[in-house]
PDB file of N, CA and C in Angstrom:
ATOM      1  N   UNK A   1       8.627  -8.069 -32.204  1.00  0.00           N
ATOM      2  CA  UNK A   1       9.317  -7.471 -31.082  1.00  0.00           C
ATOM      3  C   UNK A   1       8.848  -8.092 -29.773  1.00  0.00           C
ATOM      4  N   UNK A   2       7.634  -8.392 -29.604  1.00  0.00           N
ATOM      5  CA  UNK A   2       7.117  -8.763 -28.535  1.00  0.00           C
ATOM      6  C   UNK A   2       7.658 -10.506 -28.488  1.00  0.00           C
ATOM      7  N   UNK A   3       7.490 -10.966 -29.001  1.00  0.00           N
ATOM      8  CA  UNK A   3       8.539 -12.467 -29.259  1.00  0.00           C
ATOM      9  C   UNK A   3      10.031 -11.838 -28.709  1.00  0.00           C
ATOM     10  N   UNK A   4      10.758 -11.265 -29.012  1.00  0.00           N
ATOM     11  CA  UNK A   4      11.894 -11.472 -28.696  1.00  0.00           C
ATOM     12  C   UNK A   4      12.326 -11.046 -27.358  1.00  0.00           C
ATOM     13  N   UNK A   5      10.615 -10.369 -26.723  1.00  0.00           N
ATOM     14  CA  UNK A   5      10.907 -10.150 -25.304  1.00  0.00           C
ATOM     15  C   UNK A   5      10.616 -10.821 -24.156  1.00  0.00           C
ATOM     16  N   UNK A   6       9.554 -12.116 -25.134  1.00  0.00           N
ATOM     17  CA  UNK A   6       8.894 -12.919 -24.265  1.00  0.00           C
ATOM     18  C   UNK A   6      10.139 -14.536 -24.079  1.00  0.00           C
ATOM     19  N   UNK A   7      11.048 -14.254 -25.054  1.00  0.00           N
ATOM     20  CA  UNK A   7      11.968 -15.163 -25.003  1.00  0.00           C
ATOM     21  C   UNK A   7      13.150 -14.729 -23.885  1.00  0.00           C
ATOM     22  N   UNK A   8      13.451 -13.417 -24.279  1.00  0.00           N
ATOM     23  CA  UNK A   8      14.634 -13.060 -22.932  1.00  0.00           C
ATOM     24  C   UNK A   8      13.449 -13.465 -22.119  1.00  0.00           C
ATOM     25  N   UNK A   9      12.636 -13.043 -21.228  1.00  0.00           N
ATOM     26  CA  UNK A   9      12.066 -13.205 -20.328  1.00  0.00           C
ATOM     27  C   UNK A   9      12.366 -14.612 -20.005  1.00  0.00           C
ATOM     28  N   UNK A  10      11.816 -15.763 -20.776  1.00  0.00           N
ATOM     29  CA  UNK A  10      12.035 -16.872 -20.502  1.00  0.00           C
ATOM     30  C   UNK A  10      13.212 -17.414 -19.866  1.00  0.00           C
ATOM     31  N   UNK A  11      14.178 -16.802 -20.770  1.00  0.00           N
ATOM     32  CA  UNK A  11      15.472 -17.513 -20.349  1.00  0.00           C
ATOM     33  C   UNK A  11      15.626 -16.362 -19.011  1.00  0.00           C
ATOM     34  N   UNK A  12      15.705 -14.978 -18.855  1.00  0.00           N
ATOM     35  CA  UNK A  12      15.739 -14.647 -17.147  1.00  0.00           C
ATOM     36  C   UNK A  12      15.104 -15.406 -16.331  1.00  0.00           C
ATOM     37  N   UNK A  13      13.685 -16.096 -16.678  1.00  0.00           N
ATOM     38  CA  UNK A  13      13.740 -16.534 -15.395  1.00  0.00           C
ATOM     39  C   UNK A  13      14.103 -18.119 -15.499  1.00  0.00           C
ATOM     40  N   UNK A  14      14.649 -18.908 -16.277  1.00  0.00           N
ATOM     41  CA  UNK A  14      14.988 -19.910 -16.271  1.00  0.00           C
ATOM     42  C   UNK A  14      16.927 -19.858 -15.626  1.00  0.00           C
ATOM     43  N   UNK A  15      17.299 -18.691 -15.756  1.00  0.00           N
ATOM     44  CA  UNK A  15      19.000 -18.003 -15.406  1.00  0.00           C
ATOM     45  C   UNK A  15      18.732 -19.250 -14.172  1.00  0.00           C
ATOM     46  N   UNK A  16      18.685 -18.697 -13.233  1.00  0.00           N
ATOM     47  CA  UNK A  16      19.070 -20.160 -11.827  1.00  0.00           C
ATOM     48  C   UNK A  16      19.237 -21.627 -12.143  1.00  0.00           C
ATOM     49  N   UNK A  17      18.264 -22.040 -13.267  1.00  0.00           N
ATOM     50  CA  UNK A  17      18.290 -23.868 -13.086  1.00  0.00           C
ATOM     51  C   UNK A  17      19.163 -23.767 -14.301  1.00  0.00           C
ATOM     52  N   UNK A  18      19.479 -22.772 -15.206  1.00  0.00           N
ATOM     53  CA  UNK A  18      20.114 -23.126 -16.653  1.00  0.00           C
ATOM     54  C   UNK A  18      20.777 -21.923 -16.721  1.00  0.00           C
ATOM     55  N   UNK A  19      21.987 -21.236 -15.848  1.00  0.00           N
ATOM     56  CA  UNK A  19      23.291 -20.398 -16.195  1.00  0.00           C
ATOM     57  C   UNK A  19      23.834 -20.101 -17.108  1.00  0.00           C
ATOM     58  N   UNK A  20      23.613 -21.246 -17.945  1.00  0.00           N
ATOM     59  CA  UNK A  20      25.011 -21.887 -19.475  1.00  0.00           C
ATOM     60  C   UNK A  20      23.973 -20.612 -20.480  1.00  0.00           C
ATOM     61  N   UNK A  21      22.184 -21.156 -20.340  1.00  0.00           N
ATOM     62  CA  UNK A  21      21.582 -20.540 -21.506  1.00  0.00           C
ATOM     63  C   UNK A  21      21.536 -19.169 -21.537  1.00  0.00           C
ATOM     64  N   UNK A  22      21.634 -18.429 -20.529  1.00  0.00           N
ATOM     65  CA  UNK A  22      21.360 -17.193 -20.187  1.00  0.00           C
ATOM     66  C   UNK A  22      22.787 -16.285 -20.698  1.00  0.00           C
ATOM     67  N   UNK A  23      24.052 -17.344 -19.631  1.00  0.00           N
ATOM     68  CA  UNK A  23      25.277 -16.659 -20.503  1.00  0.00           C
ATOM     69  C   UNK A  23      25.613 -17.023 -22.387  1.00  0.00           C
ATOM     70  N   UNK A  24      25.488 -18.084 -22.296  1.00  0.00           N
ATOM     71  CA  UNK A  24      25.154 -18.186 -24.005  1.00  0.00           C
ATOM     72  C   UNK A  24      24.248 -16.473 -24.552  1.00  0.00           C
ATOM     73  N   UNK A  25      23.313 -16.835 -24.105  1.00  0.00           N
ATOM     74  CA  UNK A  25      22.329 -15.461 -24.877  1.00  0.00           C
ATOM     75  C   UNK A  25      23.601 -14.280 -24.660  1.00  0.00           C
ATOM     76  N   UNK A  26      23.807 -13.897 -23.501  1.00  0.00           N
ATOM     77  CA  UNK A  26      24.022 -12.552 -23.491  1.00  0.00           C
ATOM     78  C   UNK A  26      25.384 -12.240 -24.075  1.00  0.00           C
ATOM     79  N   UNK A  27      25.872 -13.729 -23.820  1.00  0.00           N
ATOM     80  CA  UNK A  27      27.496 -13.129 -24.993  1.00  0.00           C
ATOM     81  C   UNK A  27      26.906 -12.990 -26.491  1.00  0.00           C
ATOM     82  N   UNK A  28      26.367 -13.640 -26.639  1.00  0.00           N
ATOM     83  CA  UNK A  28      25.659 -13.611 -28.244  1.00  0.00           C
ATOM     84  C   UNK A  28      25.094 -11.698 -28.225  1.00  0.00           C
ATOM     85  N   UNK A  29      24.328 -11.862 -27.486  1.00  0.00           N
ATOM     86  CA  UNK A  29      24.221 -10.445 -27.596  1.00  0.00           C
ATOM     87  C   UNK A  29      24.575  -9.256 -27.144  1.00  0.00           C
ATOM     88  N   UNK A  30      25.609  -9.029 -26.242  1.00  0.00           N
ATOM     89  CA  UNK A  30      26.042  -8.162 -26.226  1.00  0.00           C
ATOM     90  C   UNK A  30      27.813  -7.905 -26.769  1.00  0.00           C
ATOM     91  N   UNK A  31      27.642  -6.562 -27.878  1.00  0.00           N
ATOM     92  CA  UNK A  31      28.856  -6.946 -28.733  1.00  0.00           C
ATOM     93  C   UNK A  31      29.938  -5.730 -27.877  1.00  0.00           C
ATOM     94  N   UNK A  32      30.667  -6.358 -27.195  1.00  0.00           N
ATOM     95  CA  UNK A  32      31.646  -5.652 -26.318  1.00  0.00           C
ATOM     96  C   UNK A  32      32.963  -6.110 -26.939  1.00  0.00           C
ATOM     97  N   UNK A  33      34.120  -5.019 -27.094  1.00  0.00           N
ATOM     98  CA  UNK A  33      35.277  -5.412 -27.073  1.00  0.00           C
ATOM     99  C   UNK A  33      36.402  -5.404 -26.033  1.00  0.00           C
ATOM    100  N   UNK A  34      36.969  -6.341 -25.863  1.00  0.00           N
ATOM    101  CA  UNK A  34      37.615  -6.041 -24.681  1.00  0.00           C
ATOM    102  C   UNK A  34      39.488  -5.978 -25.226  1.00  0.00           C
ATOM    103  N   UNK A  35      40.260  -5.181 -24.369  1.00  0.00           N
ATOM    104  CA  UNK A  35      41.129  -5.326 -24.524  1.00  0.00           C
ATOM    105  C   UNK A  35      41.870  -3.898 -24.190  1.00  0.00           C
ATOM    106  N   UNK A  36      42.988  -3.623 -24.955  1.00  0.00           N
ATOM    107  CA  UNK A  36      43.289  -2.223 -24.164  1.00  0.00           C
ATOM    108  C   UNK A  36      43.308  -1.284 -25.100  1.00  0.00           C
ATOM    109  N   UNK A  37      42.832   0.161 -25.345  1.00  0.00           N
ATOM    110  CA  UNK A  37      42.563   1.328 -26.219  1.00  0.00           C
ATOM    111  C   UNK A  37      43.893   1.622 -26.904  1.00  0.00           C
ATOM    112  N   UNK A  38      44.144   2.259 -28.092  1.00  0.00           N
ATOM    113  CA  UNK A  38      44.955   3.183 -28.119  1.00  0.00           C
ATOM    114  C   UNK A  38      45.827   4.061 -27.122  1.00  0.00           C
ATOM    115  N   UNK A  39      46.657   4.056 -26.592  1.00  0.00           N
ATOM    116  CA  UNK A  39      47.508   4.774 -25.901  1.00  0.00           C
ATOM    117  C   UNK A  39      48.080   5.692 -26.637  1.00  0.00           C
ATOM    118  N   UNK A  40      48.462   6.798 -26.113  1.00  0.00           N
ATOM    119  CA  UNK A  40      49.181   8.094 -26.347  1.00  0.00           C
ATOM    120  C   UNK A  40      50.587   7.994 -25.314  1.00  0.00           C
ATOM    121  N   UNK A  41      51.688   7.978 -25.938  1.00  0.00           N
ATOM    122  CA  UNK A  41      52.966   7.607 -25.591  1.00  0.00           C
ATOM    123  C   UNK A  41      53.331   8.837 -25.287  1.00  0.00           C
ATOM    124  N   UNK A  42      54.634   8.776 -24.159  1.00  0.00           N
ATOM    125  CA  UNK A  42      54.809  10.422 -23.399  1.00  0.00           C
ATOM    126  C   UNK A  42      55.731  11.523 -24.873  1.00  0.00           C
ATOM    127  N   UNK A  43      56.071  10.654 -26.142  1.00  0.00           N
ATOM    128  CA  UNK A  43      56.390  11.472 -27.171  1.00  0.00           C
ATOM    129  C   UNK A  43      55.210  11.881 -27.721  1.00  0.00           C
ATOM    130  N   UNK A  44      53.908  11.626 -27.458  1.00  0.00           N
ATOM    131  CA  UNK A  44      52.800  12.071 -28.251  1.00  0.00           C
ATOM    132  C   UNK A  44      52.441  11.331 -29.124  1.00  0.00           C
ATOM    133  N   UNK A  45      53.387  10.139 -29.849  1.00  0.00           N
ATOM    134  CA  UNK A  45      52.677   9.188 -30.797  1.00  0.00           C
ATOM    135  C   UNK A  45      51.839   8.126 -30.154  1.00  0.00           C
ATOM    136  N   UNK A  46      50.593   7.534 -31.079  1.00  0.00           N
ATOM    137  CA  UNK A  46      49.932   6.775 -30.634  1.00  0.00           C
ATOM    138  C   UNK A  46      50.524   5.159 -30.931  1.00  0.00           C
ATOM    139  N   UNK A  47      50.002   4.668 -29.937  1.00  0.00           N
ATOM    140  CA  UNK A  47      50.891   3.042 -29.575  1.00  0.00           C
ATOM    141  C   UNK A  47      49.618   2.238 -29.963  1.00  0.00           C
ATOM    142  N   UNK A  48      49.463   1.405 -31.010  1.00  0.00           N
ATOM    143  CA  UNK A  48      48.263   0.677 -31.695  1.00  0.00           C
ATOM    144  C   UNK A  48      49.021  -0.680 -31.363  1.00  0.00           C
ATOM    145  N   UNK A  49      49.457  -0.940 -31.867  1.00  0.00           N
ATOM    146  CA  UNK A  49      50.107  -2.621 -31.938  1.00  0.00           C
ATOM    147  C   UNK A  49      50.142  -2.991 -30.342  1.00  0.00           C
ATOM    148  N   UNK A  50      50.184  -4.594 -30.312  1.00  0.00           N
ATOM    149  CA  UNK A  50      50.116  -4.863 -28.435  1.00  0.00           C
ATOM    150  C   UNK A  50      51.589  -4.867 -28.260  1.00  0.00           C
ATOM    151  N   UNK A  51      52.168  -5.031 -29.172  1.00  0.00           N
ATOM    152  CA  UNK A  51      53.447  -4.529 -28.568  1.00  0.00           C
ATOM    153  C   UNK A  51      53.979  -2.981 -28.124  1.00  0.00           C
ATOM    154  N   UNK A  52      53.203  -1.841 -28.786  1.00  0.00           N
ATOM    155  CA  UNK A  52      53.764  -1.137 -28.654  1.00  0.00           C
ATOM    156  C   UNK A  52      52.790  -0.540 -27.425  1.00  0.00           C
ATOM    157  N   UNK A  53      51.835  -0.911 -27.257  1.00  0.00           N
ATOM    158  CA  UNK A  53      51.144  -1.092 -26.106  1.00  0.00           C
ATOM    159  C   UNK A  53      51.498  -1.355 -24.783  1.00  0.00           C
ATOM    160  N   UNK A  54      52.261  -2.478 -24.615  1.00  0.00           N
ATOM    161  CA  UNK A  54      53.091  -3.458 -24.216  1.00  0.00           C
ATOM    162  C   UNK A  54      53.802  -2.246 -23.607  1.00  0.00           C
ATOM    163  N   UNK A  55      54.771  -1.676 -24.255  1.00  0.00           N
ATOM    164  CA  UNK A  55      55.845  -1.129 -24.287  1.00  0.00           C
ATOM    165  C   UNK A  55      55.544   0.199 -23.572  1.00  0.00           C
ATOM    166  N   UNK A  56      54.791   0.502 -23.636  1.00  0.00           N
ATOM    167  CA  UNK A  56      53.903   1.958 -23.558  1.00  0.00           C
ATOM    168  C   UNK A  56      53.272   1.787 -21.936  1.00  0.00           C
ATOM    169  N   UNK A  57      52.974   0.909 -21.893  1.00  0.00           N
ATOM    170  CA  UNK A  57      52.691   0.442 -20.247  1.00  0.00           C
ATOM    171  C   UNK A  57      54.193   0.464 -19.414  1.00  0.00           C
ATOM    172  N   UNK A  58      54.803  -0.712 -19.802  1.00  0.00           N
ATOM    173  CA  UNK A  58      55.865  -0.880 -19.210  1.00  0.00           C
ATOM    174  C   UNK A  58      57.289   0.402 -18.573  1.00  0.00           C
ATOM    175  N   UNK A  59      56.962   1.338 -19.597  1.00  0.00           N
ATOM    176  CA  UNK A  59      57.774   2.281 -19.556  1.00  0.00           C
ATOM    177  C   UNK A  59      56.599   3.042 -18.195  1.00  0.00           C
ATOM    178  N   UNK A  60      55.538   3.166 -18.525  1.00  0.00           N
ATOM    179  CA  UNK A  60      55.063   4.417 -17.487  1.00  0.00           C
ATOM    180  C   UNK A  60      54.822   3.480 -15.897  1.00  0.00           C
ATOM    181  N   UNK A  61      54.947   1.824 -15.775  1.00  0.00           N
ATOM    182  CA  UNK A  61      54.892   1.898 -14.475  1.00  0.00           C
ATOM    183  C   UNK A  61      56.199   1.649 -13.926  1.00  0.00           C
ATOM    184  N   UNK A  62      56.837   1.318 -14.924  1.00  0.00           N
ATOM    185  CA  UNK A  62      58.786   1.316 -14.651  1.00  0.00           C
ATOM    186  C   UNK A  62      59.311   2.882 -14.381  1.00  0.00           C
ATOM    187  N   UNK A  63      58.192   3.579 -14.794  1.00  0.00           N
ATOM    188  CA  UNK A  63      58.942   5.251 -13.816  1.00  0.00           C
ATOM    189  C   UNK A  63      58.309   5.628 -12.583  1.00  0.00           C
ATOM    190  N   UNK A  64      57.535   4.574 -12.270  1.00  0.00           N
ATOM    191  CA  UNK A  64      56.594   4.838 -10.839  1.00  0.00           C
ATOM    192  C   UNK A  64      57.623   4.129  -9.921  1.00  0.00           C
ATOM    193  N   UNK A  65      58.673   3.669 -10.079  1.00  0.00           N
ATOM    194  CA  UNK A  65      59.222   2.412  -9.222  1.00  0.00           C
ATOM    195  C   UNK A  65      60.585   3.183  -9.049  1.00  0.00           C
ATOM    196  N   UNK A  66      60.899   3.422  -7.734  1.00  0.00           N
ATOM    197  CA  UNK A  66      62.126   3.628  -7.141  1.00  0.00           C
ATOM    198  C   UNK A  66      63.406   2.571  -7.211  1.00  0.00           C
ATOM    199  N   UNK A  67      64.469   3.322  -7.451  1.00  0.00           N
ATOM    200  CA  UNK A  67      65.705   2.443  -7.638  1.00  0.00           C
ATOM    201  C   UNK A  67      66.204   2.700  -6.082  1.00  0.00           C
ATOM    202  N   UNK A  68      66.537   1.501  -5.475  1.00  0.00           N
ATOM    203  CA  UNK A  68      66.822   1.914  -4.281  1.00  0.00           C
ATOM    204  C   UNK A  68      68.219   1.853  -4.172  1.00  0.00           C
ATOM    205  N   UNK A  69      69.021   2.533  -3.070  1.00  0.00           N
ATOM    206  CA  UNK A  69      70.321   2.472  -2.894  1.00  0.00           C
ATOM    207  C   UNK A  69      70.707   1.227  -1.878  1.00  0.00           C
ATOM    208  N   UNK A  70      70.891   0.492  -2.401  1.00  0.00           N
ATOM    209  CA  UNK A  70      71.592  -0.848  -1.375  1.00  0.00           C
ATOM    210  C   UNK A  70      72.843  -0.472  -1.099  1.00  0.00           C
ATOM    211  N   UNK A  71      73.579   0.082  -1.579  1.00  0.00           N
ATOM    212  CA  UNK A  71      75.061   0.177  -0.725  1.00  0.00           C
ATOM    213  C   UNK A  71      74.460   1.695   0.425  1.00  0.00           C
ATOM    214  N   UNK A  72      73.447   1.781   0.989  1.00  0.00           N
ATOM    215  CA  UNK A  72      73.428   3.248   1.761  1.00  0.00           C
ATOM    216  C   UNK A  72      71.969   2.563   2.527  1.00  0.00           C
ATOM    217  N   UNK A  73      72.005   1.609   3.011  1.00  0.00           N
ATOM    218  CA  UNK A  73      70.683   1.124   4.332  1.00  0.00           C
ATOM    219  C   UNK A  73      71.040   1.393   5.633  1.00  0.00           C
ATOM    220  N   UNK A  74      70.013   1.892   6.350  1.00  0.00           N
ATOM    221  CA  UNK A  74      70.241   2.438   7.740  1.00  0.00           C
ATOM    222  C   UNK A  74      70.332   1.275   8.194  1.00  0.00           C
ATOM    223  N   UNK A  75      71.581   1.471   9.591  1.00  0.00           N
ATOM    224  CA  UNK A  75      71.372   0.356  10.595  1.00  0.00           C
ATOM    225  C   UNK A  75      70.279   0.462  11.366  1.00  0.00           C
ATOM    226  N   UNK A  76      69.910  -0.904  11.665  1.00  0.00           N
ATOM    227  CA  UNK A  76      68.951  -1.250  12.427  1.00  0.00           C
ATOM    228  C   UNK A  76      69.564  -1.407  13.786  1.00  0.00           C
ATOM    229  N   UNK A  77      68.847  -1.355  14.833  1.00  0.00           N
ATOM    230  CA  UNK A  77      69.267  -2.145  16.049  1.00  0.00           C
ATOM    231  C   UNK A  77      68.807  -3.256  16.594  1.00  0.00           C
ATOM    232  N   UNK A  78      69.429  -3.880  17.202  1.00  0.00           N
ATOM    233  CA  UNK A  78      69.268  -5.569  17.889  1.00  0.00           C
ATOM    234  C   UNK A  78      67.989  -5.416  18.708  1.00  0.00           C
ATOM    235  N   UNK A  79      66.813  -6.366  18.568  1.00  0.00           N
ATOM    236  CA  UNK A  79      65.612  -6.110  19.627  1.00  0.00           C
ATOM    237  C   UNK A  79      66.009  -7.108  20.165  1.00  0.00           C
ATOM    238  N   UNK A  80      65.674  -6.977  21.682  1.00  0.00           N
ATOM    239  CA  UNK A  80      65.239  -8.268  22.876  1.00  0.00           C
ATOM    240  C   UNK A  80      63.794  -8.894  22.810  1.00  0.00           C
ATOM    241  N   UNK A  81      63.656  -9.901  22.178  1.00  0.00           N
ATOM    242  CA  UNK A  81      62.354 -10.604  22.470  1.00  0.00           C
ATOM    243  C   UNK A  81      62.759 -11.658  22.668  1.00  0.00           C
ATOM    244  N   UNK A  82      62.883 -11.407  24.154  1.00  0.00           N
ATOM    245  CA  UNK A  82      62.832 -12.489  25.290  1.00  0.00           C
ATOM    246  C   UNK A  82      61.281 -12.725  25.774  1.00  0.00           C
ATOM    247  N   UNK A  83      60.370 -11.505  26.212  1.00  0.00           N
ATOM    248  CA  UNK A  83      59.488 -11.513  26.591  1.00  0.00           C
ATOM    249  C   UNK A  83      58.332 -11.965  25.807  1.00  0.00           C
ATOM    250  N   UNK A  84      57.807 -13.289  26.561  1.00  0.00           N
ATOM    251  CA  UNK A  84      56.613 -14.486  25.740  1.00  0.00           C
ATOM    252  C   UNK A  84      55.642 -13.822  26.243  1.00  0.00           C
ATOM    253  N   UNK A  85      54.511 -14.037  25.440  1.00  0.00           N
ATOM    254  CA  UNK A  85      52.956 -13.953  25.889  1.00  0.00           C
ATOM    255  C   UNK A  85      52.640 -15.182  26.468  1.00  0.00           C
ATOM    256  N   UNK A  86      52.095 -15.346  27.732  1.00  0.00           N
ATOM    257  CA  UNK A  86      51.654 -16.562  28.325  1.00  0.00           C
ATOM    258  C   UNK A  86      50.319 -16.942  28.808  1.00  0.00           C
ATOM    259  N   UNK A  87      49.475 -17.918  28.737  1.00  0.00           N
ATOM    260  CA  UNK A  87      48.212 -17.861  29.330  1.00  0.00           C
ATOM    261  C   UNK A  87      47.170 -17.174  28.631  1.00  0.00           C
ATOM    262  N   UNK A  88      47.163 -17.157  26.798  1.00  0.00           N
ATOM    263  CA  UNK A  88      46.279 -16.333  26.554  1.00  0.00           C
ATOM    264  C   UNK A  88      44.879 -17.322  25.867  1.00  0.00           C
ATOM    265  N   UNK A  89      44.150 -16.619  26.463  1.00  0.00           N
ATOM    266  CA  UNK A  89      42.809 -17.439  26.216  1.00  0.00           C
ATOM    267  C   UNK A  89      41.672 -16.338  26.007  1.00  0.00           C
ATOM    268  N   UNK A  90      41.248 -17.107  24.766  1.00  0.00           N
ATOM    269  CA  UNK A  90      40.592 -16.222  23.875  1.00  0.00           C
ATOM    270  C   UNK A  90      39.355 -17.372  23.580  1.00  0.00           C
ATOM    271  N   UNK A  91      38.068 -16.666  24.001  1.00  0.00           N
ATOM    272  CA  UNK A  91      36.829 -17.069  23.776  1.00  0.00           C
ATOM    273  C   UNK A  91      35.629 -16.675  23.247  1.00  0.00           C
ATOM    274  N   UNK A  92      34.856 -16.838  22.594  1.00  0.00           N
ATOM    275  CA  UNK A  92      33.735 -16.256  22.078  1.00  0.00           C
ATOM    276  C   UNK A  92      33.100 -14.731  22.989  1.00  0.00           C
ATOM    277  N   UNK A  93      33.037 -15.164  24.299  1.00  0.00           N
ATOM    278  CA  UNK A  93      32.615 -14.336  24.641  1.00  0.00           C
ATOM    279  C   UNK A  93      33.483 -12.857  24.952  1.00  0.00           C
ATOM    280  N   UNK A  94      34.837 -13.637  24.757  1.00  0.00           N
ATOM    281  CA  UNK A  94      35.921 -11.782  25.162  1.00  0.00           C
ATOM    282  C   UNK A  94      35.822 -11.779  23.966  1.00  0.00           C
ATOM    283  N   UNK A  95      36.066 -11.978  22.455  1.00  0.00           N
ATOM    284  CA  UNK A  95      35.842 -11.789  21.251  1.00  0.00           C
ATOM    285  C   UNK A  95      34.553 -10.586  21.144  1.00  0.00           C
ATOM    286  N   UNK A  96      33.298 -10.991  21.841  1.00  0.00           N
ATOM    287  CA  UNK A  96      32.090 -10.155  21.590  1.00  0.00           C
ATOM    288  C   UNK A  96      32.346  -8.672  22.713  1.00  0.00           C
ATOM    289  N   UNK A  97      33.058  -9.066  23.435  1.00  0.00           N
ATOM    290  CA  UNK A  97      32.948  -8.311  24.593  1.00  0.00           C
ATOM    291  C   UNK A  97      33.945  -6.951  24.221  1.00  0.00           C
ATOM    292  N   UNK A  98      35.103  -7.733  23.863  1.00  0.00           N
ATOM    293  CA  UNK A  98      35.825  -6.857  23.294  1.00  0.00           C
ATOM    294  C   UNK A  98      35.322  -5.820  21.812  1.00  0.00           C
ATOM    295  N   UNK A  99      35.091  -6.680  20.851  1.00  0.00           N
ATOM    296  CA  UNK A  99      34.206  -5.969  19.511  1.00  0.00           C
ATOM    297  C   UNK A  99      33.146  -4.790  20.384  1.00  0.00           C
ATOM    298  N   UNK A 100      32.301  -5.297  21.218  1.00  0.00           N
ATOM    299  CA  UNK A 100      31.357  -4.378  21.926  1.00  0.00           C
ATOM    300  C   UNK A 100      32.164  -2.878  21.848  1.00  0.00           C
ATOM    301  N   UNK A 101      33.127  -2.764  22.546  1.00  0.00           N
ATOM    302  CA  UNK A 101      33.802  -1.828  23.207  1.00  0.00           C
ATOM    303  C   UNK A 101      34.795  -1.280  22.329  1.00  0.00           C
TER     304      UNK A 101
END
């Protein structure tokens, strides 16, 4: 036991000059699965397959999403931007001066 702690050790502190060995070790040892759980579908059956997974997603963020009415958009009105910003000068110090305040 004491060997196998004096070896992680090694490779932690070797992690900076040698990245590769350290991630090597820890995928080796740590046994994680990744991917997505079992889902429970809004009929109550469970969705195992990635398709039905798939499917099981798609349906619940496709009811989060509004259908909008394009034949019924408010008019907008015409803006005047005629009026330019002119002369603006921006320097370190109105940057600090301003943040200050």
């Amino acid at each position: 036991m004491e060997a196998a702690r004096d070896y992680e050790r090694n490779i932690a502190r070797g992690s900076k000059e040698n990245p590769k060995r350290f991630f090597n070790y820890a995928k080796k040892t740590i046994k994680t699965k990744s991917g997505i759980v079992d889902l429970i579908c809004t009929d109550g059956s469970t969705a195992t397959t990635s398709k039905d997974k798939a499917n099981t997603l798609n349906d619940f963020f496709f009811s989060t999403f509004t259908i909008e009415d394009t034949n019924n958009t408010p008019d907008i009105q015409a803006r005047n931007f005629s009026d330019q910003l002119m002369n603006v000068v921006i320097t370190p110090e109105n940057v600090e001066n301003n943040y200050k305040n």
